[in-house]
N, C-alpha and C. Protein backbone atom coordinates (compact mmCIF):
# COMPACT_ATOMS: atom_id res chain seq x y z
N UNK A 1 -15.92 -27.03 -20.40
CA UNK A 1 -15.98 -26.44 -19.10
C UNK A 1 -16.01 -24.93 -19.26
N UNK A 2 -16.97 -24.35 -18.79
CA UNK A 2 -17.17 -22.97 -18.55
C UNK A 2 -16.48 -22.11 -17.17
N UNK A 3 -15.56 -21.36 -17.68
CA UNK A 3 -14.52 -20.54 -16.50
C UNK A 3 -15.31 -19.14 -16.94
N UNK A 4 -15.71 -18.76 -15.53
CA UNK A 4 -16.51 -17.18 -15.15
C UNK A 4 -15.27 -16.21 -14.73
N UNK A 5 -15.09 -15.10 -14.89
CA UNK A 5 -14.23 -14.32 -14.10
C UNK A 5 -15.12 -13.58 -13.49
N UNK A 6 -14.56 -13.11 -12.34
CA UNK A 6 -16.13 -12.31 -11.64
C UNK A 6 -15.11 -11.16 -10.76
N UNK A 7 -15.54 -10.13 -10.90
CA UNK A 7 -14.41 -8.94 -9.38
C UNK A 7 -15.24 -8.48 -8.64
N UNK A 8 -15.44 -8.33 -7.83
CA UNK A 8 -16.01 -7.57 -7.11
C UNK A 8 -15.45 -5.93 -6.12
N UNK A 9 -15.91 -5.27 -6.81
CA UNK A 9 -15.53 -4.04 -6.28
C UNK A 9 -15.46 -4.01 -4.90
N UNK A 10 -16.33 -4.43 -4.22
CA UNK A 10 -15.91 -4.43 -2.82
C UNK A 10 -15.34 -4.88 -2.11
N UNK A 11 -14.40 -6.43 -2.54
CA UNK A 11 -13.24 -6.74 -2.42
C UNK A 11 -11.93 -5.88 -3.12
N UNK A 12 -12.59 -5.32 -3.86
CA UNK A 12 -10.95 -4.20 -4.02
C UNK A 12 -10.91 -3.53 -2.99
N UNK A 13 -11.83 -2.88 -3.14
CA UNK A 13 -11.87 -1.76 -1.97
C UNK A 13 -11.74 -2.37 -0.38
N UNK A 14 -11.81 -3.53 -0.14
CA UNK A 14 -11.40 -3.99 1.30
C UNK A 14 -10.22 -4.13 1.31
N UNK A 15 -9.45 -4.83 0.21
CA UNK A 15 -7.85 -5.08 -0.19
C UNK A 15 -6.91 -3.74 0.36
N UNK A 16 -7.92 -3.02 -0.83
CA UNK A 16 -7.24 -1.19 -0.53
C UNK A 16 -7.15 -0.87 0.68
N UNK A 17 -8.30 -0.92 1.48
CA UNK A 17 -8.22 -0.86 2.62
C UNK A 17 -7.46 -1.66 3.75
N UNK A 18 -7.05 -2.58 3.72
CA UNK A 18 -5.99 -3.08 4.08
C UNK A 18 -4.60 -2.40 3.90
N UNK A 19 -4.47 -2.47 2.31
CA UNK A 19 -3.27 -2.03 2.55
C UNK A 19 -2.53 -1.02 2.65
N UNK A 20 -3.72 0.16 2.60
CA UNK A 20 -3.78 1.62 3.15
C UNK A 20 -3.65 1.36 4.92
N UNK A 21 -4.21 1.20 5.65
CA UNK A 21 -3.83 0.48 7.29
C UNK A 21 -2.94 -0.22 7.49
N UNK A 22 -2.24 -1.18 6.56
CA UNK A 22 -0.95 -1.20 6.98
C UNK A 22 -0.26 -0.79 7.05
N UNK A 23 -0.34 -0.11 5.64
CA UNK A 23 0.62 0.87 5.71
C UNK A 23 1.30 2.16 6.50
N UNK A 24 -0.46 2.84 6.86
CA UNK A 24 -0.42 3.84 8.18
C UNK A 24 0.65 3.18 9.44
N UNK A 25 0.03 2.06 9.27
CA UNK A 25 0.12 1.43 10.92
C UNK A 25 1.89 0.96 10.89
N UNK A 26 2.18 0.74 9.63
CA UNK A 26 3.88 0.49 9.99
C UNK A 26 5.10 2.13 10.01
N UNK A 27 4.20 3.27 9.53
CA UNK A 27 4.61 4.57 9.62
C UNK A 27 5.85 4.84 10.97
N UNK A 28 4.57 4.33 12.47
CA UNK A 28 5.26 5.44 13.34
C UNK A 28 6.53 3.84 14.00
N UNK A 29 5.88 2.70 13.75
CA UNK A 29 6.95 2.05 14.55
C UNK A 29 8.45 1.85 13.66
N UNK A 30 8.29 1.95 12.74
CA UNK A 30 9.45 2.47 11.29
C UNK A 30 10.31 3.72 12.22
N UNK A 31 9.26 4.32 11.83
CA UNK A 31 10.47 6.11 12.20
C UNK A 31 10.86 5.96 13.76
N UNK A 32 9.98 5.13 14.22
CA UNK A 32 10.95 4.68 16.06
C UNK A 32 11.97 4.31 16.00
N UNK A 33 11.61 3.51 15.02
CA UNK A 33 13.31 2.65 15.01
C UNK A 33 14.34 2.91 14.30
N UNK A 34 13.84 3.60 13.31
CA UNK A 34 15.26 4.31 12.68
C UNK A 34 15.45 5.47 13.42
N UNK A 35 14.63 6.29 14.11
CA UNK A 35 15.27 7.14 15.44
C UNK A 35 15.93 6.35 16.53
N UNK A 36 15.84 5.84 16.75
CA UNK A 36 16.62 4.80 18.11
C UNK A 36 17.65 4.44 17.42
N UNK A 37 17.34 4.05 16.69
CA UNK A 37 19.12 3.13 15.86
C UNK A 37 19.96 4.75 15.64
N UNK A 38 19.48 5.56 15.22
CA UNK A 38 20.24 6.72 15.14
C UNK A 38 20.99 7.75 16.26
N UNK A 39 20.14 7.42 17.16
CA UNK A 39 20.14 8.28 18.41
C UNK A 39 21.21 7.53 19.54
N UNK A 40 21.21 5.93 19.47
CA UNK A 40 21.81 4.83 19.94
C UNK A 40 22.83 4.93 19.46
N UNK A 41 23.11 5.11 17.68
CA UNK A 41 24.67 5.61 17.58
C UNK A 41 25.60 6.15 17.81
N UNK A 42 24.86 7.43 18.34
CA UNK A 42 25.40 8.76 18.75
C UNK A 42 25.48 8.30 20.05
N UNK A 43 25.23 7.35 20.57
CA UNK A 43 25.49 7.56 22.08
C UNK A 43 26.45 6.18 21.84
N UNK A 44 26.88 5.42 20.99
CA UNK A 44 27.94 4.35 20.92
C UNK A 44 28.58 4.90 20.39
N UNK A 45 29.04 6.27 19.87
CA UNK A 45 30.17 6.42 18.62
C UNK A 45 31.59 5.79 18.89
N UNK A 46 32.14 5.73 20.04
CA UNK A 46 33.13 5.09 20.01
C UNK A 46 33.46 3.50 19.85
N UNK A 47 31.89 2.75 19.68
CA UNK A 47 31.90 1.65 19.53
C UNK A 47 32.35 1.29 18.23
N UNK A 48 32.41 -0.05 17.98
CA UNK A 48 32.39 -0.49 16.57
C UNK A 48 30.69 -0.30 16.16
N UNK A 49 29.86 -0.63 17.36
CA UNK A 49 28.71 -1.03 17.11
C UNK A 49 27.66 0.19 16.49
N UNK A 50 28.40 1.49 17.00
CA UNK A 50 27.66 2.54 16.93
C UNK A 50 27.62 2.85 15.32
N UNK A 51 28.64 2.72 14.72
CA UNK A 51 28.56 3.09 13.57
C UNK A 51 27.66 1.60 12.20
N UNK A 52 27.74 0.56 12.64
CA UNK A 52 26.60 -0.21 12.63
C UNK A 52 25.66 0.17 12.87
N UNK A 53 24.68 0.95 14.18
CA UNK A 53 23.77 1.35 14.39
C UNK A 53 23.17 2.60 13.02
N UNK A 54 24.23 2.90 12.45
CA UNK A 54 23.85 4.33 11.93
C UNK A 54 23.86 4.09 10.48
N UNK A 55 24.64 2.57 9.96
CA UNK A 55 24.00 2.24 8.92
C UNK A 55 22.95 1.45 8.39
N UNK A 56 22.60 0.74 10.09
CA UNK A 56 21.52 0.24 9.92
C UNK A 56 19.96 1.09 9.34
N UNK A 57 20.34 2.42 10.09
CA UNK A 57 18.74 3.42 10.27
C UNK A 57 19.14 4.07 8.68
N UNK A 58 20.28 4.19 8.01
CA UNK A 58 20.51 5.08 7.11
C UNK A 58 20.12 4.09 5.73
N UNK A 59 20.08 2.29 6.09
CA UNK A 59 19.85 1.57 5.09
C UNK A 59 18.42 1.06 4.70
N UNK A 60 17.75 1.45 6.08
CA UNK A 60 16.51 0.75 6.36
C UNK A 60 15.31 2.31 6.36
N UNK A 61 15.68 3.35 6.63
CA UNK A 61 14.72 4.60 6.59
C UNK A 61 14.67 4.71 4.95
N UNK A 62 15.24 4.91 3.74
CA UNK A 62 14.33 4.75 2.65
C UNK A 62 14.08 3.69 2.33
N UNK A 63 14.02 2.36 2.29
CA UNK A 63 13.43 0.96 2.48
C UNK A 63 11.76 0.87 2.65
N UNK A 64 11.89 1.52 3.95
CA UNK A 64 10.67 1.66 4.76
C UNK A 64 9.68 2.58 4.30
N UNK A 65 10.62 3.70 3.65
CA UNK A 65 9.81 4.52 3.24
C UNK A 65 8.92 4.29 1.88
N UNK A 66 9.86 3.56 1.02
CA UNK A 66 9.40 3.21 0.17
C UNK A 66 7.91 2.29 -0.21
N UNK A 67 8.42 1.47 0.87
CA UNK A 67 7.55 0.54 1.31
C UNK A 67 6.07 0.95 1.65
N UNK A 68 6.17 1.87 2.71
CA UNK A 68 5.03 2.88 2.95
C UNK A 68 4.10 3.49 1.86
N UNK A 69 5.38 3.56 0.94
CA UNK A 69 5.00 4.68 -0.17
C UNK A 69 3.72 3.35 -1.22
N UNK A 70 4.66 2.68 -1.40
CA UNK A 70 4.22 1.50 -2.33
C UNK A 70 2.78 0.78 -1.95
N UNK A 71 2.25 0.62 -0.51
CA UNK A 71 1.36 0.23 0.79
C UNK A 71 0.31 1.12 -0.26
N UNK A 72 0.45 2.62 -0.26
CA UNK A 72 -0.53 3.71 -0.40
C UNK A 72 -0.69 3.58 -2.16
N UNK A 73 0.28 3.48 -2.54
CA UNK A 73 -0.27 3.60 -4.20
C UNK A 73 -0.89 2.13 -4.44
N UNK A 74 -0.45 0.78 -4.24
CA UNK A 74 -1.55 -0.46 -4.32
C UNK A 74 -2.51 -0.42 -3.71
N UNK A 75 -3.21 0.69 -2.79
CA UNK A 75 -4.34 1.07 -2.47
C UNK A 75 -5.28 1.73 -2.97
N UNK A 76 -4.70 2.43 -3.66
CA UNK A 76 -5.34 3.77 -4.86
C UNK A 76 -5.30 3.23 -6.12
N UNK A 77 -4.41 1.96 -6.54
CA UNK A 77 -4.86 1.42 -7.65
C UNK A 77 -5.68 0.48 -6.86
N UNK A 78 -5.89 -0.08 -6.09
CA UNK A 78 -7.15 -1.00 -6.36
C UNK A 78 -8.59 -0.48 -5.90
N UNK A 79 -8.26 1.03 -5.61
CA UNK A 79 -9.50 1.78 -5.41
C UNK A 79 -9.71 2.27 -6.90
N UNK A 80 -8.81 2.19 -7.35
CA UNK A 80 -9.16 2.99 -8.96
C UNK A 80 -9.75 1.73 -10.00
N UNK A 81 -9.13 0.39 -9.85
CA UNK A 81 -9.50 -0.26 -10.33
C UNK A 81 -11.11 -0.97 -9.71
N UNK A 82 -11.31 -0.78 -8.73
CA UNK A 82 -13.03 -1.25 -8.08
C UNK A 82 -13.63 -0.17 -8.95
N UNK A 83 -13.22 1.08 -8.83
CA UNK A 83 -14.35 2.34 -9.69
C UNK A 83 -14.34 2.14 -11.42
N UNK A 84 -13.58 1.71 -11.64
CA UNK A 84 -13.24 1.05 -13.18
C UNK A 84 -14.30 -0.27 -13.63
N UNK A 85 -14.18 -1.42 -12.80
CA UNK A 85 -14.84 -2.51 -13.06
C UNK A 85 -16.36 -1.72 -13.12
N UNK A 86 -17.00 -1.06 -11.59
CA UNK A 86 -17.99 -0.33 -11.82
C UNK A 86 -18.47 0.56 -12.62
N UNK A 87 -17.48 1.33 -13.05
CA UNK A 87 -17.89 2.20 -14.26
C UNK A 87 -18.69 1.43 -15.54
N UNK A 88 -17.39 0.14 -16.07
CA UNK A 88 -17.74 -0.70 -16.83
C UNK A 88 -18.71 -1.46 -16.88
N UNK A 89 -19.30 -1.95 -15.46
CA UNK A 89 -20.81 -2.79 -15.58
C UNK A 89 -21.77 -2.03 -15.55
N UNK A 90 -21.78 -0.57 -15.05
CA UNK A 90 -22.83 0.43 -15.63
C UNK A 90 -23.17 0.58 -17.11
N UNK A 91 -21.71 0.83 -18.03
CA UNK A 91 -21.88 1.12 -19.45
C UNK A 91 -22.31 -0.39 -19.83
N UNK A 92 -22.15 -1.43 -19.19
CA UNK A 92 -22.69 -2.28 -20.12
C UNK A 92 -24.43 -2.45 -19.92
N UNK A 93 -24.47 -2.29 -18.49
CA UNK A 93 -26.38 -2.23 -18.11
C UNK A 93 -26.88 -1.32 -19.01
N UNK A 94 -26.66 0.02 -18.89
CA UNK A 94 -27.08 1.08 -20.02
C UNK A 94 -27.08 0.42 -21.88
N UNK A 95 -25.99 0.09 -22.01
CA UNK A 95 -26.08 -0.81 -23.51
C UNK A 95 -27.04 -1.61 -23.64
N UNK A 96 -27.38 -2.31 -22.79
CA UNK A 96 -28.36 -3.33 -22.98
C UNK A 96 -29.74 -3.32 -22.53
N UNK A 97 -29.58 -1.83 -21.80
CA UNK A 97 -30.99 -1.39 -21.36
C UNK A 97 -31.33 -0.80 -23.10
N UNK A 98 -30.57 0.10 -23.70
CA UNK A 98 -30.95 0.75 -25.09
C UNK A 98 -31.27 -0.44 -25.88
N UNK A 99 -30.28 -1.32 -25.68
CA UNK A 99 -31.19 -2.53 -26.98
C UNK A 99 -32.02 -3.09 -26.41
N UNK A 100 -32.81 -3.33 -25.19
CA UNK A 100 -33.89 -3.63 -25.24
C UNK A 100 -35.02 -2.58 -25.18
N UNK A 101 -34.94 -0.89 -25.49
CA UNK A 101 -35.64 -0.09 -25.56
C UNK A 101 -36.34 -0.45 -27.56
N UNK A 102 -34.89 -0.88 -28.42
CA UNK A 102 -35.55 -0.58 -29.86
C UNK A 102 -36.30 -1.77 -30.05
């Protein structure tokens, strides 16, 4: 049995693109909510709850951020890796264009 591997660059680059837009897109409702949970504290401080509120936004704002962060670099590697596979099936067309030049 013959197994092909095949990539296609333009499924990286849609991937990337995905997960570059998600990533954007979970940005502003993130920093809403760890502003509200923060801002909500300050207006419960005498609660029990308020200070819950403030470790919620203080546990979950680098979480999120990270997350964000992580969204954008598996985007740029699989944009780096689509320009890679391409690079590579160029150098091989060129190789095999020269051996069929001699």
């Amino acid at each position: 049995m013959s197994e092909q591997i095949s990539v296609d660059p333009a499924e990286l680059r849609a991937s990337a693109a995905a997960a570059r837009s998600i990533g954007e897109e979970l940005q502003q409702p993130g920093a809403a909510a760890i502003a509200a949970s923060r801002s909500t504290s300050g207006e419960l401080a005498g609660w029990s709850i308020g200070g819950e509120l403030q470790s919620l936004a203080q546990g979950w704002d680098p979480v999120l951020g990270k997350l964000t962060e992580r969204l954008a670099t598996t985007a740029s590697a699989l944009e780096a890796s689509a320009q890679g596979h391409e690079w590579n099936d160029d150098q091989i067309a060129d190789a095999w264009r020269k051996q069929g030049q001699r």
